[in-house]
N, C-alpha and C. Protein backbone atom coordinates (compact mmCIF):
# COMPACT_ATOMS: atom_id res chain seq x y z
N UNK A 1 10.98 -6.88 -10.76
CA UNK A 1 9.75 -6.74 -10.02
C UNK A 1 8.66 -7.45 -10.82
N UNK A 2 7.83 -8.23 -10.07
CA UNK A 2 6.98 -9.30 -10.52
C UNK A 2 5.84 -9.22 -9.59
N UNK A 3 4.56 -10.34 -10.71
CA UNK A 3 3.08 -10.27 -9.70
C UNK A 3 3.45 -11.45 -9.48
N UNK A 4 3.43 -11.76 -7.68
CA UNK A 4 4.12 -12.89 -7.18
C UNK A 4 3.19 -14.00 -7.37
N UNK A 5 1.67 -13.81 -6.89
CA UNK A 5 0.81 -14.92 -6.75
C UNK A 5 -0.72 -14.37 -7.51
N UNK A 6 -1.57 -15.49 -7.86
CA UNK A 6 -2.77 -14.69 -8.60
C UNK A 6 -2.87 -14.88 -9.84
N UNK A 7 -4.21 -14.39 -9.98
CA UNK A 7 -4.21 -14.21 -11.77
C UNK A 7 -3.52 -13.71 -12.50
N UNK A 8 -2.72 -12.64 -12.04
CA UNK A 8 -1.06 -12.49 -12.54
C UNK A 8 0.42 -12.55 -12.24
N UNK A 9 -0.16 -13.89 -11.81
CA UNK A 9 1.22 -14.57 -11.51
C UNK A 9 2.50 -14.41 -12.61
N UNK A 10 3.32 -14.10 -11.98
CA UNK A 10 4.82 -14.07 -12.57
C UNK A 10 5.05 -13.14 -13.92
N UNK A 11 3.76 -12.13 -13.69
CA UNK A 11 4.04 -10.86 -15.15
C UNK A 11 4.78 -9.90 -14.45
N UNK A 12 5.63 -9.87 -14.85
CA UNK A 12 6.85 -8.57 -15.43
C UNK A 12 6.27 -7.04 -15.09
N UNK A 13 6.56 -6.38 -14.03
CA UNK A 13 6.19 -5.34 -14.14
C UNK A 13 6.91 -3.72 -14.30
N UNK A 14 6.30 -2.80 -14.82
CA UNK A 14 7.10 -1.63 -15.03
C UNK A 14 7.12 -0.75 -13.61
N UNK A 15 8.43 -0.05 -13.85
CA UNK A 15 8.94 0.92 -12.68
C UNK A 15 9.23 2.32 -13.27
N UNK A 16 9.40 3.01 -12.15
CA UNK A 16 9.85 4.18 -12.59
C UNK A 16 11.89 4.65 -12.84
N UNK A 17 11.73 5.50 -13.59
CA UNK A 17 13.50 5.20 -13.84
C UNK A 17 13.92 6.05 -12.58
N UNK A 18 14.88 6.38 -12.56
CA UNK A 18 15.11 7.33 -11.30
C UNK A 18 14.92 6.58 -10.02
N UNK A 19 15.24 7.96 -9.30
CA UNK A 19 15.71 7.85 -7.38
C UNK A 19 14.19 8.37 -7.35
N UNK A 20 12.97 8.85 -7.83
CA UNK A 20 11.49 9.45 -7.06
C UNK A 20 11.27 8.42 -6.37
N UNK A 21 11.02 7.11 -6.25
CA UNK A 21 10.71 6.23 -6.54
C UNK A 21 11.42 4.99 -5.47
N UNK A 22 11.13 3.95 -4.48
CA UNK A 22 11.73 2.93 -3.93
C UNK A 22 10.53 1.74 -4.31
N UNK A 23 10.78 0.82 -4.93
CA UNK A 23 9.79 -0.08 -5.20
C UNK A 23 10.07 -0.92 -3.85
N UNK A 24 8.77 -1.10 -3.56
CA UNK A 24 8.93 -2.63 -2.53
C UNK A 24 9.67 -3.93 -2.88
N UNK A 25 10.86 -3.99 -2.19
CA UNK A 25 11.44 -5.52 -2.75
C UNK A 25 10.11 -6.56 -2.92
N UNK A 26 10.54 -7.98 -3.57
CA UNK A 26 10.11 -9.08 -3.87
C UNK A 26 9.90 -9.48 -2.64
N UNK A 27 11.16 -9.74 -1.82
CA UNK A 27 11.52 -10.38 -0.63
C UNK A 27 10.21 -9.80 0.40
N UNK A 28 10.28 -8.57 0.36
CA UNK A 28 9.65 -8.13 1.27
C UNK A 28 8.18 -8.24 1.17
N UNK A 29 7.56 -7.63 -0.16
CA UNK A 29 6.16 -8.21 -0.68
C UNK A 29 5.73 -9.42 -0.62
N UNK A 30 6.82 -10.25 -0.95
CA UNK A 30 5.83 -11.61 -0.67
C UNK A 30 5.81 -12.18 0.96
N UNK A 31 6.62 -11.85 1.98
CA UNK A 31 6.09 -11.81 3.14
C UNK A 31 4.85 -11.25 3.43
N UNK A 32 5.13 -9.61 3.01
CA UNK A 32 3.85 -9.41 3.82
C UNK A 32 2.36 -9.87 3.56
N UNK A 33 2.42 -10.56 1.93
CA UNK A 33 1.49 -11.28 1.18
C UNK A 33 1.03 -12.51 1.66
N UNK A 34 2.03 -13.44 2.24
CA UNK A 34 2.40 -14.68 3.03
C UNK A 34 1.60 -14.22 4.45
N UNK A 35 1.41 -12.99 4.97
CA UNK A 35 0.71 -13.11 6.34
C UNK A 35 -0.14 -12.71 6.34
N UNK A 36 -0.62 -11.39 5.01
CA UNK A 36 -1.91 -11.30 5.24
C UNK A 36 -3.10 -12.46 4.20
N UNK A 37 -2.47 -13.24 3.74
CA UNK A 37 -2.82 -14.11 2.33
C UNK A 37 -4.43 -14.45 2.63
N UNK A 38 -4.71 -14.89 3.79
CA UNK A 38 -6.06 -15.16 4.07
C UNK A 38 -7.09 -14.24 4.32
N UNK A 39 -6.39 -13.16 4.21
CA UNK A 39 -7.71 -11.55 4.18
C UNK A 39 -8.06 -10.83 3.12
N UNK A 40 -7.49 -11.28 2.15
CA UNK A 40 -7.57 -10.51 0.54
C UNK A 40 -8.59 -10.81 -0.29
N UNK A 41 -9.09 -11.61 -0.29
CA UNK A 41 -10.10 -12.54 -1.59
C UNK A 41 -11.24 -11.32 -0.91
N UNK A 42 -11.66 -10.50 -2.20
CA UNK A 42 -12.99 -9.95 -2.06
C UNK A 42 -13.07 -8.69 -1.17
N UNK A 43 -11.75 -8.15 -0.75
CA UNK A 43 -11.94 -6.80 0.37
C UNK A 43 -11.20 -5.37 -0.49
N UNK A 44 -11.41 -4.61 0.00
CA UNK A 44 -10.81 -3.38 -0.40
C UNK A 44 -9.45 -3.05 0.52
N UNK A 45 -8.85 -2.41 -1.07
CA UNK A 45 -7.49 -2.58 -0.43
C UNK A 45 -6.96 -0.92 -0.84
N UNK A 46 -6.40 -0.46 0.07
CA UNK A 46 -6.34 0.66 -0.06
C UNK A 46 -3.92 1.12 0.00
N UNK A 47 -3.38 1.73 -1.31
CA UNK A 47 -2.52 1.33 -1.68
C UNK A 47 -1.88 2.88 -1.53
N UNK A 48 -1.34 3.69 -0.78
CA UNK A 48 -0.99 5.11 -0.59
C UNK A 48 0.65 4.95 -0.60
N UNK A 49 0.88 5.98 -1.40
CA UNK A 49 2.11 6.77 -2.17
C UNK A 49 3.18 5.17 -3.19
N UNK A 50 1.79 4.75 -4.06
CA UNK A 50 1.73 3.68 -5.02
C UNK A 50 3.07 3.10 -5.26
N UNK A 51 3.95 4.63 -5.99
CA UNK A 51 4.72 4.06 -6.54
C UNK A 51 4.39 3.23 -8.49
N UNK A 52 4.50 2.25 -8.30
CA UNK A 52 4.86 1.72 -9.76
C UNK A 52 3.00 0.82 -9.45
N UNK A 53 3.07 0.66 -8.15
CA UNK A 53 1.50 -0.06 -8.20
C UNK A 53 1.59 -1.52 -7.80
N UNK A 54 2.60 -1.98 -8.03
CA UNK A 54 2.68 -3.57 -7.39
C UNK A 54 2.37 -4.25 -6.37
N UNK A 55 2.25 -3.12 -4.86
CA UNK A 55 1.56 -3.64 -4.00
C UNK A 55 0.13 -3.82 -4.17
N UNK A 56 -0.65 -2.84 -4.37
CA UNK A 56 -2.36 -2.67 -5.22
C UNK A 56 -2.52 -4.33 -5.69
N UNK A 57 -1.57 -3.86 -7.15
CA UNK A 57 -1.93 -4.95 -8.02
C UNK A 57 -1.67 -6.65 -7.35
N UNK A 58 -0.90 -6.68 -6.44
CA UNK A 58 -0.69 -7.91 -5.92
C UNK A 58 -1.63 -8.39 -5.24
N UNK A 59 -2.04 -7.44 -4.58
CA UNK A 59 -3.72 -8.00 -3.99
C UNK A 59 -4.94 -7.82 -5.00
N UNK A 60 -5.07 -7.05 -6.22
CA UNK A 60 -5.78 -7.21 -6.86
C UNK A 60 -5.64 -8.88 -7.55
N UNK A 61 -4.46 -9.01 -7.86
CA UNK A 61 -4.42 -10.23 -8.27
C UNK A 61 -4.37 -11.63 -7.09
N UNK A 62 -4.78 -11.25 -6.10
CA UNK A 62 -5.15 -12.51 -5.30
C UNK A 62 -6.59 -12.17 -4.73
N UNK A 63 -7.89 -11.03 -5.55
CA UNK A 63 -9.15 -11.22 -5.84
C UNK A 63 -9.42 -9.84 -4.70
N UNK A 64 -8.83 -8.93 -4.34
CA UNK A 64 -9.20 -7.58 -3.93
C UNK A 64 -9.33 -6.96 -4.86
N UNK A 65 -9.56 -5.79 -4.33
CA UNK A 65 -10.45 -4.38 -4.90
C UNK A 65 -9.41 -3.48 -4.47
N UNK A 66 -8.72 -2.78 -5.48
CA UNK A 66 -7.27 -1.60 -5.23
C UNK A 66 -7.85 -0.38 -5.21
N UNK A 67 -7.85 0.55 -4.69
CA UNK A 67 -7.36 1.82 -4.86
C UNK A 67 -6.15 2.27 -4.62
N UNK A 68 -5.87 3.06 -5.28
CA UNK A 68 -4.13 3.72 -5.53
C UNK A 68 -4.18 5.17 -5.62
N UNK A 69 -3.43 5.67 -4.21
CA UNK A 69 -3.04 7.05 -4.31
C UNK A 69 -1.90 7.68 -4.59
N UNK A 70 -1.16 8.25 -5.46
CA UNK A 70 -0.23 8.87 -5.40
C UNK A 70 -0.03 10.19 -6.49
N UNK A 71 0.70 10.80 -6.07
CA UNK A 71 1.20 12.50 -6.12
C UNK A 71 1.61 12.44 -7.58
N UNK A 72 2.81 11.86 -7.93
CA UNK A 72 3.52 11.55 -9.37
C UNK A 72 2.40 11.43 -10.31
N UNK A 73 2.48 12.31 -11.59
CA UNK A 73 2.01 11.52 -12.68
C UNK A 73 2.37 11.03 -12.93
N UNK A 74 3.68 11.20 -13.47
CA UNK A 74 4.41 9.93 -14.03
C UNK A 74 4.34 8.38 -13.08
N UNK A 75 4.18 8.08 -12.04
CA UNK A 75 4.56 7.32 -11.20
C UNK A 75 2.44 6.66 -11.40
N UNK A 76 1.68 7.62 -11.87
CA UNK A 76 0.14 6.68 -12.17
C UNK A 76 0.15 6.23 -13.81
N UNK A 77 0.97 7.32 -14.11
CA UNK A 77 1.33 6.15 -15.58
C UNK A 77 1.63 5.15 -15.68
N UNK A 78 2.15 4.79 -15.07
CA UNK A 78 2.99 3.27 -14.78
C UNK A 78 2.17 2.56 -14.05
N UNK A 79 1.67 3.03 -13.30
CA UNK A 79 0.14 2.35 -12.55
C UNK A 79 -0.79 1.93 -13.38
N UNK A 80 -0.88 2.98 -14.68
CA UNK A 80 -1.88 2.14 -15.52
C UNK A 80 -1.44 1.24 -16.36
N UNK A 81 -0.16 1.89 -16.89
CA UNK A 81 0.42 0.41 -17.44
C UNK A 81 0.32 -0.73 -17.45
N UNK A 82 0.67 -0.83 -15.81
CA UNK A 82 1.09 -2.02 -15.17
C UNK A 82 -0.61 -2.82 -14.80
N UNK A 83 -1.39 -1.94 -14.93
CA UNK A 83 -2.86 -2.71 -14.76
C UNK A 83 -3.23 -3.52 -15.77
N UNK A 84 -2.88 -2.25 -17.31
CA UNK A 84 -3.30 -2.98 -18.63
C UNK A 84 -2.54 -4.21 -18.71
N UNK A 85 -0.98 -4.25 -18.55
CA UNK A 85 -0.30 -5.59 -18.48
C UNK A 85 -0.96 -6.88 -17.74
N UNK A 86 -1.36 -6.54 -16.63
CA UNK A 86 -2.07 -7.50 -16.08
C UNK A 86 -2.93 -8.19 -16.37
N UNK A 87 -3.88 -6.88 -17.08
CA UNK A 87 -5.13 -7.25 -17.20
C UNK A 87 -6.08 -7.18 -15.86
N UNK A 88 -5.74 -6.09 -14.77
CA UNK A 88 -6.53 -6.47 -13.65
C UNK A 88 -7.02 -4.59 -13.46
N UNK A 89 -7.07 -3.77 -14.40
CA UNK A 89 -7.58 -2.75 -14.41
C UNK A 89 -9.09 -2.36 -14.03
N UNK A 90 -10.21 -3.48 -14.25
CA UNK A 90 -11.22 -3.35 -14.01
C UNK A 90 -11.75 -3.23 -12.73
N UNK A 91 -10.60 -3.74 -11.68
CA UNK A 91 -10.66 -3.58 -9.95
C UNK A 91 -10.19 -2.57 -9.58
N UNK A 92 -9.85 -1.64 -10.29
CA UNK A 92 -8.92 -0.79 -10.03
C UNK A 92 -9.21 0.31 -9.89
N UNK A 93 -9.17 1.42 -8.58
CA UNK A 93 -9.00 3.22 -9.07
C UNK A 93 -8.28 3.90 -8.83
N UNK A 94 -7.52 4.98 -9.49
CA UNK A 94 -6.07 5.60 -9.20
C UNK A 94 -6.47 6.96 -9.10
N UNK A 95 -5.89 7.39 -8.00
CA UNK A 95 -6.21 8.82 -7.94
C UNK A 95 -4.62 9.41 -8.09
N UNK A 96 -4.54 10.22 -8.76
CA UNK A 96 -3.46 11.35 -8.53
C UNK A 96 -3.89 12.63 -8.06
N UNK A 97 -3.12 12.21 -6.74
CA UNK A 97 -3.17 13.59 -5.68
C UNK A 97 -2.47 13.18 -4.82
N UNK A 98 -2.19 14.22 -4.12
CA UNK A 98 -1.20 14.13 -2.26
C UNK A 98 -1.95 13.09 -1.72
N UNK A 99 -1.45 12.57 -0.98
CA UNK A 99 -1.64 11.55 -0.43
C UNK A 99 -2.34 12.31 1.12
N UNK A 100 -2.28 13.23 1.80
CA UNK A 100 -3.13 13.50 2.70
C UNK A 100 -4.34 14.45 2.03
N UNK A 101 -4.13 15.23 1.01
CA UNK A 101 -5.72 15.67 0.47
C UNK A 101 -6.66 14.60 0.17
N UNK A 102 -5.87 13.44 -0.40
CA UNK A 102 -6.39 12.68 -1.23
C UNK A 102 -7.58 11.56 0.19
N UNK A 103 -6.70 11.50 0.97
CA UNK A 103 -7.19 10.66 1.95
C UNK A 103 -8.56 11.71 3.16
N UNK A 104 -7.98 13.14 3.02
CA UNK A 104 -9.19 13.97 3.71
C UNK A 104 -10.55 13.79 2.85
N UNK A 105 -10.76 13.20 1.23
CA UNK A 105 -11.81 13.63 0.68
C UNK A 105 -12.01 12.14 0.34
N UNK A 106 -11.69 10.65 0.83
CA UNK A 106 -11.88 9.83 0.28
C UNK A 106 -13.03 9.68 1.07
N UNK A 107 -13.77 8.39 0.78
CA UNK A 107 -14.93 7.62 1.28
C UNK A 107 -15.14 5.98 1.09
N UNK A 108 -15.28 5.42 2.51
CA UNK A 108 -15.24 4.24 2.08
C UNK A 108 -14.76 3.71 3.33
N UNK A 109 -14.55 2.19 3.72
CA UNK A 109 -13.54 1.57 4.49
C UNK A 109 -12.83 0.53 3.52
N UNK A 110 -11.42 0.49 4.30
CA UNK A 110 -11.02 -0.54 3.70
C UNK A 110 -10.43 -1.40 4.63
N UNK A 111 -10.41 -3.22 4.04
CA UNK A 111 -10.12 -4.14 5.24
C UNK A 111 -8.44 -3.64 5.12
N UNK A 112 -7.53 -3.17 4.28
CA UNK A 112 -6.14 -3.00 4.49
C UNK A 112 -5.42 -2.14 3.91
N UNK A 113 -4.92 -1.20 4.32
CA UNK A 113 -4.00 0.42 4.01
C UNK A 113 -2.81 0.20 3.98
N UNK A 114 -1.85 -0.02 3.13
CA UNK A 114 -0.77 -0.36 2.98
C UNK A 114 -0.23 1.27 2.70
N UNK A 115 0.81 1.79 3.56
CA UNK A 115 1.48 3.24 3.14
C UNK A 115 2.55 3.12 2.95
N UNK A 116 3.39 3.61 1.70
CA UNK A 116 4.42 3.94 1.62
C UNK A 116 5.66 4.90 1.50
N UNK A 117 5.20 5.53 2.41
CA UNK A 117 5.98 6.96 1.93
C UNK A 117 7.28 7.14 1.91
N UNK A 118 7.97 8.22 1.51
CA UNK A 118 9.66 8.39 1.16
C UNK A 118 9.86 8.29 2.51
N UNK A 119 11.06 7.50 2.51
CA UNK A 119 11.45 7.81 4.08
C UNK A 119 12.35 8.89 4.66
N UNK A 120 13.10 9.67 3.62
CA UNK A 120 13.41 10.89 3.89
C UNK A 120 12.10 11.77 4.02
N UNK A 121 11.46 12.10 3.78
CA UNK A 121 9.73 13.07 3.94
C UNK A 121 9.14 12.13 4.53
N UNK A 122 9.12 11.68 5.58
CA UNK A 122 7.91 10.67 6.13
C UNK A 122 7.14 12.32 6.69
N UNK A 123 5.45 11.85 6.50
CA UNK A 123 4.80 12.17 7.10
C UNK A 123 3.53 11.20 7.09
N UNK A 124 4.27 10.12 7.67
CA UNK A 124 3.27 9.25 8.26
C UNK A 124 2.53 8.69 9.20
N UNK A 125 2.71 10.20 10.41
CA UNK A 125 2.05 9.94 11.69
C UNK A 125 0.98 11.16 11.13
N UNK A 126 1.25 12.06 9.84
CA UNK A 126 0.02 12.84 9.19
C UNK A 126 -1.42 11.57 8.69
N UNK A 127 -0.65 10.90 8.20
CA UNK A 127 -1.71 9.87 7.32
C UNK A 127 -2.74 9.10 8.23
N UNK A 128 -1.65 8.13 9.50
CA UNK A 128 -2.47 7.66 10.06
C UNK A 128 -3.27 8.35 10.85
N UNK A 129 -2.93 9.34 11.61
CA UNK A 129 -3.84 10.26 12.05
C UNK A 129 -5.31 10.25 11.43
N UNK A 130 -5.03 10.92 10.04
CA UNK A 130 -6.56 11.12 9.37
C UNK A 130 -6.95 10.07 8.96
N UNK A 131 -6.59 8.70 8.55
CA UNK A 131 -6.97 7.50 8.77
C UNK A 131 -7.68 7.23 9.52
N UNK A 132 -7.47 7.20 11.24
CA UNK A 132 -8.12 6.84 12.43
C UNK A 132 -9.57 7.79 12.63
N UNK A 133 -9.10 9.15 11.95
CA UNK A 133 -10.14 9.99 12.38
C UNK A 133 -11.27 9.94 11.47
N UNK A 134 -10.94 9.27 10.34
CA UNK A 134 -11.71 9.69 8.89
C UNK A 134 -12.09 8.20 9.61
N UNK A 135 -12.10 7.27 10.09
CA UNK A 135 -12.31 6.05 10.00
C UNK A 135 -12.64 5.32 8.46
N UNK A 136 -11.42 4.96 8.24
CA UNK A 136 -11.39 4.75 6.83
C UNK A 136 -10.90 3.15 6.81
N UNK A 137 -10.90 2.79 8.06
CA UNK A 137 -9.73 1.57 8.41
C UNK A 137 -11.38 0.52 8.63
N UNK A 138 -11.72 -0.49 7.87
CA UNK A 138 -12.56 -1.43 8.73
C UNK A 138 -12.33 -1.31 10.36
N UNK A 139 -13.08 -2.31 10.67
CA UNK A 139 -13.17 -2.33 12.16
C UNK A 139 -11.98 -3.52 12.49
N UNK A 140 -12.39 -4.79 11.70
CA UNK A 140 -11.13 -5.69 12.16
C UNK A 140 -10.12 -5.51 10.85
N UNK A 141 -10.00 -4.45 10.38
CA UNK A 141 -8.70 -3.84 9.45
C UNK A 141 -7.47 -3.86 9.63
N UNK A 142 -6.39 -3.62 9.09
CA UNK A 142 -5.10 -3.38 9.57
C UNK A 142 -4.53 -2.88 8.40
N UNK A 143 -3.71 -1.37 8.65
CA UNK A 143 -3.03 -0.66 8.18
C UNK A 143 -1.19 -1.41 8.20
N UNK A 144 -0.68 -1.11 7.36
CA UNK A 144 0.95 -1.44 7.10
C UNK A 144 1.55 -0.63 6.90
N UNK A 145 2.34 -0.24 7.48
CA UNK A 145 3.09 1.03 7.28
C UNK A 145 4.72 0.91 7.05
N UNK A 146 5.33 1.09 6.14
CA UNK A 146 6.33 0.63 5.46
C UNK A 146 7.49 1.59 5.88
N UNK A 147 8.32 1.36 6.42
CA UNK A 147 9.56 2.31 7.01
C UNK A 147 11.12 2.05 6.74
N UNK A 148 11.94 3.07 6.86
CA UNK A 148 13.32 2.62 6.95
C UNK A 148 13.54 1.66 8.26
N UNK A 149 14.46 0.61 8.25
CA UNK A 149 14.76 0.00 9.23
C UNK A 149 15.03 0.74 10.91
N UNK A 150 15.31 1.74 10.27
CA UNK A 150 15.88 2.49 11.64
C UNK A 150 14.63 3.60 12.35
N UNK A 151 13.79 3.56 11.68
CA UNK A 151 13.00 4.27 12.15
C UNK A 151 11.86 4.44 13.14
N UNK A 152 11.70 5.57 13.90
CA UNK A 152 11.07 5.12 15.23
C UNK A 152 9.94 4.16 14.82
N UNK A 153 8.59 4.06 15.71
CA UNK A 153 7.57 3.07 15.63
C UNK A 153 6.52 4.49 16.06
N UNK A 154 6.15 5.01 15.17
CA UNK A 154 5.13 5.90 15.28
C UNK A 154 3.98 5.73 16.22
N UNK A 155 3.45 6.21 17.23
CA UNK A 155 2.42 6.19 17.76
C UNK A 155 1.42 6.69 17.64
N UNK A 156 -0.20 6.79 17.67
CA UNK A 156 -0.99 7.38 17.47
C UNK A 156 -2.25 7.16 17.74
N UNK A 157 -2.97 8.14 18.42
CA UNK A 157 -3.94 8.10 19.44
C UNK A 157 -5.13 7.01 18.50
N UNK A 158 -6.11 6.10 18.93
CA UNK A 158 -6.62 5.24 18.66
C UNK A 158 -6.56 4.16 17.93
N UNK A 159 -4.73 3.84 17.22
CA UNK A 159 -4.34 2.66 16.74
C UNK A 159 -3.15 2.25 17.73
N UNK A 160 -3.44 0.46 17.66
CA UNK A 160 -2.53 -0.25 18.50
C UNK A 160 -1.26 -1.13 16.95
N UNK A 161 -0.36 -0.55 17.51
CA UNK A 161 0.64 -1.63 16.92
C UNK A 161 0.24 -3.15 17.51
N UNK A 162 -0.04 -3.92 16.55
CA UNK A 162 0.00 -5.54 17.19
C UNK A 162 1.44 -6.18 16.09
N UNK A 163 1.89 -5.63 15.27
CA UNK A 163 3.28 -6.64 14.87
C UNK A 163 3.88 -5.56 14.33
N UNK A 164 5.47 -6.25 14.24
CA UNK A 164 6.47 -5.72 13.47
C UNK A 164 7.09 -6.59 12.69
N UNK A 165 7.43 -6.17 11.21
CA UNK A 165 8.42 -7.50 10.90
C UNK A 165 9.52 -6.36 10.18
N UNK A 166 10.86 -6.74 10.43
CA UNK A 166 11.69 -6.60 10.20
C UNK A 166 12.56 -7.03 9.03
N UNK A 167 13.59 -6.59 8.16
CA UNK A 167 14.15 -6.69 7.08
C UNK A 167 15.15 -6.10 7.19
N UNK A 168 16.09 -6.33 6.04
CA UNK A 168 17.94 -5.15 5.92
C UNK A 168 17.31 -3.74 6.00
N UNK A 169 16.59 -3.27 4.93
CA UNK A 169 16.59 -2.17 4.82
C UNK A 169 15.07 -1.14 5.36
N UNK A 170 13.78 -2.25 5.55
CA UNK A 170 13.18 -1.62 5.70
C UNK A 170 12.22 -2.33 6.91
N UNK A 171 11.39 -2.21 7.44
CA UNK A 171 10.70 -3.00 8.78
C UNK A 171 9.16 -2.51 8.04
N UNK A 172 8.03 -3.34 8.35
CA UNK A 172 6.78 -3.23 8.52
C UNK A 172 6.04 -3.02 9.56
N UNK A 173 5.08 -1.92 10.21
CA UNK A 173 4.53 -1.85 11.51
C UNK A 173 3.12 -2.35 10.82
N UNK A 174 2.07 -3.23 11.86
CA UNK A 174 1.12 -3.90 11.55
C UNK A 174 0.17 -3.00 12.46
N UNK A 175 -0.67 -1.67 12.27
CA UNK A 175 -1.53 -1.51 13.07
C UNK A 175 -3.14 -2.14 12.94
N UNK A 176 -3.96 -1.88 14.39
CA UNK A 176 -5.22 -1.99 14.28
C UNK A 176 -5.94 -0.68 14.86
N UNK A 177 -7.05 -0.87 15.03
CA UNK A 177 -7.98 0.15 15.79
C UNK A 177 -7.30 -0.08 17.14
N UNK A 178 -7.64 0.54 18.32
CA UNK A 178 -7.48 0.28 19.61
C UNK A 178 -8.94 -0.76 19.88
C-alpha cells in the first residue's frame, strides 16, 4: 500500500496487522482518484471508518484538507503514523470515535465523503442518512460509499445515486444530493 499521486507520491505506507481492518486496494484507489482527480486541489475531504488512512492521505496529497473518522485506536495510530511519514499531517484531523456519534456532532461541509465500513456490520444506510440530514455533503458534493461486490445499492431519501463502478471484490456507489 502506497501514496499513489502528490506530494507523496510513491511513500510506503503502514497498515494494521490483523483481519479489523480491509485496506482499500491500489487498483481500486487509484480509480476512484482517476475520476474524482479534478475536484481535490483545495476542498475538504471527509474520510469515515479510516482504516490505516490512505484514502484521507491520498487526497491530502493531491492538495485537500482530510478529516478522518474512526472507532480503532489502534487503527488512528497508524493514521498518525502514516501522516508523519508523509509529512502531510498539517492538513489533517483525526477523530477517534464511532463513526455515527462522530458524524451527529461534526460541523462543516465537505466537497467528498468517502465511507468505508466493514462489510459484514454495514451500517451504511445509518451514515448516509445523517449525512443528508446533518447536511454535511456540499451542495455539488459527492459521497462514495465503498461495498462488497454483492451488495444491495442502498437507497436514501434525498441522495441520488449518479454512478457505480465495479471491481472483483468490492463496487463503489457515487452519490449526490437529489
Amino acid at each position: 500500500m502506497r501514496v499513489i499521486s502528490g506530494k507523496a507520491r510513491g511513500v510506503p505506507l503502514y497498515s494494521l496487522e490483523g483481519l479489523e481492518t480491509r485496506p482499500t486496494a491500489d487498483r481500486v484507489k487509484e480509480t476512484i482518484f482517476n475520476i474524482i482527480q479534478y475536484s481535490i486541489g483545495g476542498i475538504n475531504f471527509l474520510d469515515i471508518c479510516s482504516g490505516s488512512g490512505a484514502m484521507g492521505i491520498e487526497a491530502i496529497s493531491r492538495g485537500a484538507h482530510a478529516t478522518f473518522i474512526e472507532a480503532s485506536k489502534k487503527a488512528c495510530t497508524v493514521i498518525h503514523n502514516n501522516l508523519e511519514k508523509t509529512k502531510l499531517s498539517d492538513n489533517a484531523a483525526v477523530i477517534n470515535n464511532d463513526a455515527v456519534l462522530a458524524l451527529k456532532t461534526l460541523n462543516g461541509e465537505y466537497s467528498i465523503i468517502y465511507i468505508d465500513p466493514p462489510y459484514e456490520n454495514d451500517f451504511s444506510k445509518e451514515l448516509l442518512t445523517i449525512i443528508e440530514q446533518r447536511k454535511l455533503l456540499k451542495k455539488e458534493g459527492s459521497i462514495l460509499l465503498e461495498q462488497g461486490a454483492l451488495a444491495p445499492v442502498i437507497e436514501v431519501p434525498g441522495l441520488n445515486v449518479y454512478r457505480e463502478k465495479a471491481f472483483k471484490k468490492a463496487k463503489i456507489i457515487f452519490y449526490q444530493y437529489s
